[in-house]
Protein backbone atom coordinates (compact mmCIF):
# COMPACT_ATOMS: atom_id res chain seq x y z
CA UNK A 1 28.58 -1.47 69.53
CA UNK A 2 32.03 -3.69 69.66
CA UNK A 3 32.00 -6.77 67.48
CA UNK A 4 31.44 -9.71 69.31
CA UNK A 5 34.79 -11.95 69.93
CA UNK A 6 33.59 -15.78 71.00
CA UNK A 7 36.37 -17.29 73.11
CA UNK A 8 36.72 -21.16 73.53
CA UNK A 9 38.80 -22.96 76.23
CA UNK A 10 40.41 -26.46 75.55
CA UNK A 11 42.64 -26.01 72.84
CA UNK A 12 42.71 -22.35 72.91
CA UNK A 13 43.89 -20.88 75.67
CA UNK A 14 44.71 -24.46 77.85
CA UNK A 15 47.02 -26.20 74.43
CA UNK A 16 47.30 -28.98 74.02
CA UNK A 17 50.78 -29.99 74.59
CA UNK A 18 51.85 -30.55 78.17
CA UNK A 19 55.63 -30.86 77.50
CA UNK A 20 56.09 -27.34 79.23
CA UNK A 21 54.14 -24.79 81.41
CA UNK A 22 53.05 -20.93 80.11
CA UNK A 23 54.68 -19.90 83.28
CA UNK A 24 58.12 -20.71 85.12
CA UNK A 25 57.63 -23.42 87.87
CA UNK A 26 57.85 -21.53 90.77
CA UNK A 27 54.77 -19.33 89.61
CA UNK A 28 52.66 -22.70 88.52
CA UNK A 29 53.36 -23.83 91.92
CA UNK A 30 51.38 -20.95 93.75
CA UNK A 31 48.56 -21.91 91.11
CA UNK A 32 48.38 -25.14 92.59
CA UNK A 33 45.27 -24.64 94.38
CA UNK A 34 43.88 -25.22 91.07
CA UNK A 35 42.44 -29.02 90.37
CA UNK A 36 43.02 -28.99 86.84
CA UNK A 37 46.93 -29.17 86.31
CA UNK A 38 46.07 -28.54 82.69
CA UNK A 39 45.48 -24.95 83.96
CA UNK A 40 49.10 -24.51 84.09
CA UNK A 41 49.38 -24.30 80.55
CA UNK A 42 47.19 -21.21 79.95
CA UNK A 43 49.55 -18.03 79.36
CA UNK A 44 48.68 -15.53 81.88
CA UNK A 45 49.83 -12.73 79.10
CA UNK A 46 46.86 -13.15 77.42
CA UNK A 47 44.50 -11.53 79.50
CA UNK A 48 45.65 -7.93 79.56
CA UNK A 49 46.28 -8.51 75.27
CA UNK A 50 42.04 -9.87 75.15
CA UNK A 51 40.58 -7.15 77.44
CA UNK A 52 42.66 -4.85 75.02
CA UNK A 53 40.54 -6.01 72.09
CA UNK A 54 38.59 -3.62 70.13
CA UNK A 55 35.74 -6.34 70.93
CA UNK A 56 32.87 -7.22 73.45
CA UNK A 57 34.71 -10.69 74.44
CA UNK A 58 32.03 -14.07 75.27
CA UNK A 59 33.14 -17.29 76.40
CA UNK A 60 31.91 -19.77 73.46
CA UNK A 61 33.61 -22.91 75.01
CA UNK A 62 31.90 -25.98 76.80
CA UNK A 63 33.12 -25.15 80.18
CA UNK A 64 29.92 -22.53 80.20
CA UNK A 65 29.79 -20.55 83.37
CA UNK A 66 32.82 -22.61 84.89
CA UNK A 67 35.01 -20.29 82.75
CA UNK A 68 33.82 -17.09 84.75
CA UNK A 69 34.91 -19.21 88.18
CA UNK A 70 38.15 -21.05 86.69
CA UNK A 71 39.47 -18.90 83.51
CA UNK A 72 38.51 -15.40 84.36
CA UNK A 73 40.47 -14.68 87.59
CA UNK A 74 43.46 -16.71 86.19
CA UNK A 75 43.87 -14.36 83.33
CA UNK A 76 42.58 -11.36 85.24
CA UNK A 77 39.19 -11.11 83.07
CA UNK A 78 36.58 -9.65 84.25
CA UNK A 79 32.98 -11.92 84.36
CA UNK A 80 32.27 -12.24 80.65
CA UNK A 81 28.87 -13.17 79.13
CA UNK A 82 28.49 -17.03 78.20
CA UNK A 83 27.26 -18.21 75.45
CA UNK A 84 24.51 -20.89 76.23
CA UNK A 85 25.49 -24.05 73.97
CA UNK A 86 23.59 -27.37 73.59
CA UNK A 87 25.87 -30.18 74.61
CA UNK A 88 27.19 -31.69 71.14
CA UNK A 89 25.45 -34.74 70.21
CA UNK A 90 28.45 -37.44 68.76
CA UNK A 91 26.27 -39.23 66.79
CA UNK A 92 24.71 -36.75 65.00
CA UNK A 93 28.50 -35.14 64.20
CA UNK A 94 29.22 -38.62 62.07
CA UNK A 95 26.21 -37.23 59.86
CA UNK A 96 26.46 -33.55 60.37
CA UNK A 97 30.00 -32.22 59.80
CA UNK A 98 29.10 -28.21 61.10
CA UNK A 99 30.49 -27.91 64.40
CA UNK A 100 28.51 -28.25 67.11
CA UNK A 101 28.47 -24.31 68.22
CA UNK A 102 28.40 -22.72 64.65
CA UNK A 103 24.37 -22.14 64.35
CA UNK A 104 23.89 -20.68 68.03
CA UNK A 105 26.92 -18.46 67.51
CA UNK A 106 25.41 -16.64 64.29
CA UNK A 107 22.42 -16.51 66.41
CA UNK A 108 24.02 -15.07 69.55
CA UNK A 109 25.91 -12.56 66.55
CA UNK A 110 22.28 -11.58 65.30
CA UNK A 111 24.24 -9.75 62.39
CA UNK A 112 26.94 -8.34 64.06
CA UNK A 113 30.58 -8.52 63.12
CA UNK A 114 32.26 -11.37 65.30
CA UNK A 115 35.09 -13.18 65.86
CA UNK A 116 35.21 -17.02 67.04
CA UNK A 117 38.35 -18.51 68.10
CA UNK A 118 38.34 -22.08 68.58
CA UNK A 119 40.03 -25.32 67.73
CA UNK A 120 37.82 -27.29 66.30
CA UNK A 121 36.95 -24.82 63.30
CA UNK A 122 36.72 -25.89 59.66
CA UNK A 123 36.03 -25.25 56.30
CA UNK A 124 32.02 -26.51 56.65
CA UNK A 125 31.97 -23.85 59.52
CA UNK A 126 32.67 -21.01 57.45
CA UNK A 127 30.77 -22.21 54.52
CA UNK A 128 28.12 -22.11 56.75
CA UNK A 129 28.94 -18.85 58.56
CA UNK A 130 29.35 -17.18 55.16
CA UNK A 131 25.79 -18.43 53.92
CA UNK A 132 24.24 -17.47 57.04
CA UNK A 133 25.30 -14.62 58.65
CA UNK A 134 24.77 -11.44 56.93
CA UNK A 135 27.82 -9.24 58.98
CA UNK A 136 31.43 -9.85 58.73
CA UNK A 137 33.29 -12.72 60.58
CA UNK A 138 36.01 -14.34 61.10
CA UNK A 139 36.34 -18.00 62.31
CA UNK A 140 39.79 -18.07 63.26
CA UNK A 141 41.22 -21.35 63.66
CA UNK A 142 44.01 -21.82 66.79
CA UNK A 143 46.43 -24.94 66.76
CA UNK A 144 45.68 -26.77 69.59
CA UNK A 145 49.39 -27.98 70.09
CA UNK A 146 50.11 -24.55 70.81
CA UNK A 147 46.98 -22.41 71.84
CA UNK A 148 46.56 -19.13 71.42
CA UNK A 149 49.17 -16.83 70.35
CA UNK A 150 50.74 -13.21 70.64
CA UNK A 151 50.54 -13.89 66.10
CA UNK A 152 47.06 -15.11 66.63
CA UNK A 153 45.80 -11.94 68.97
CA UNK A 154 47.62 -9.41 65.91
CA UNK A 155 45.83 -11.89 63.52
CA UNK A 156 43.07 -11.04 64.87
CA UNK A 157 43.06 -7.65 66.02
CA UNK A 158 44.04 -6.27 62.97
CA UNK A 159 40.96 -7.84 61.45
CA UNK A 160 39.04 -6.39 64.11
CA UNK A 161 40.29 -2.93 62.88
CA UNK A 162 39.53 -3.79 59.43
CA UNK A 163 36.03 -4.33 60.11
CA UNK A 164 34.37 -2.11 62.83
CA UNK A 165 31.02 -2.49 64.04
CA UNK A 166 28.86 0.39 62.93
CA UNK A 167 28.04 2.94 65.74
């Protein structure tokens, strides 16, 4: 059994910075069917580079099942599991600084090795993660301004080959 690789959206594959599209203009332009122009920004390269993962890939991200309809067919993915997340509550995140899909991903994980790549990760998260979670994992942090990158997927991959799941 793969590790488990938990995949958000804003942030991580749509960054942040809207100076300049993932792809030329005259691509973005058949995209335009699209609603969200932020969809633009998502770098169609990455697809082919996740679904070459050593790693059973989830979408972890608060567009839910949306990603399957939107995200999916953009980067040529096929219909991935979705991890089903509470909607954050913003008070209790003043009091509570773990973010707000930490717990139910070590439960969706159950023990097994995983990846989560996401924004929003910090230090409390793999505190917490490292307390709680008895497998290996690695919360691996993207910059937003950027998204995901071809360093971030090697980043990751190698530690994916570092620490198989056991058969």
């Amino acid at each position: 059994m793969a590790a488990l690789l938990f995949l958000d959206v804003d942030g991580t594959l749509i960054p942040y910075d809207p100076v300049m599209p993932a792809d030329p203009a005259e691509v973005w332009a058949v995209r335009q069917e699209q609603a969200n122009p932020s969809l633009g920004r998502i770098n169609l390269a990455l697809g082919p580079r996740l679904l070459a993962l050593p790693a059973e890939l989830m979408w972890a991200t608060g567009w839910l099942h949306e990603a399957n309809q939107v995200i999916s067919p953009l980067l040529g993915l096929p219909r991935l599991p979705v991890v089903k997340l509470k909607e954050p509550q913003l008070d209790a995140a003043e009091r509570y600084p773990l973010n707000w899909k930490t717990e139910t991903l070590v439960q969706v994980a159950a023990g097994r090795p995983f990846v989560w790549i996401d924004d929003e990760i910090t230090g409390t998260d793999r505190a917490w993660v490292a307390e709680n979670h008895p497998g290996p994992a690695l919360l691996f942090r993207i910059d937003a301004h950027f998204g995901l990158t071809e360093a971030d997927l090697a980043a990751v991959e190698r530690w994916l080959r570092q620490n198989p799941s056991p058969s």
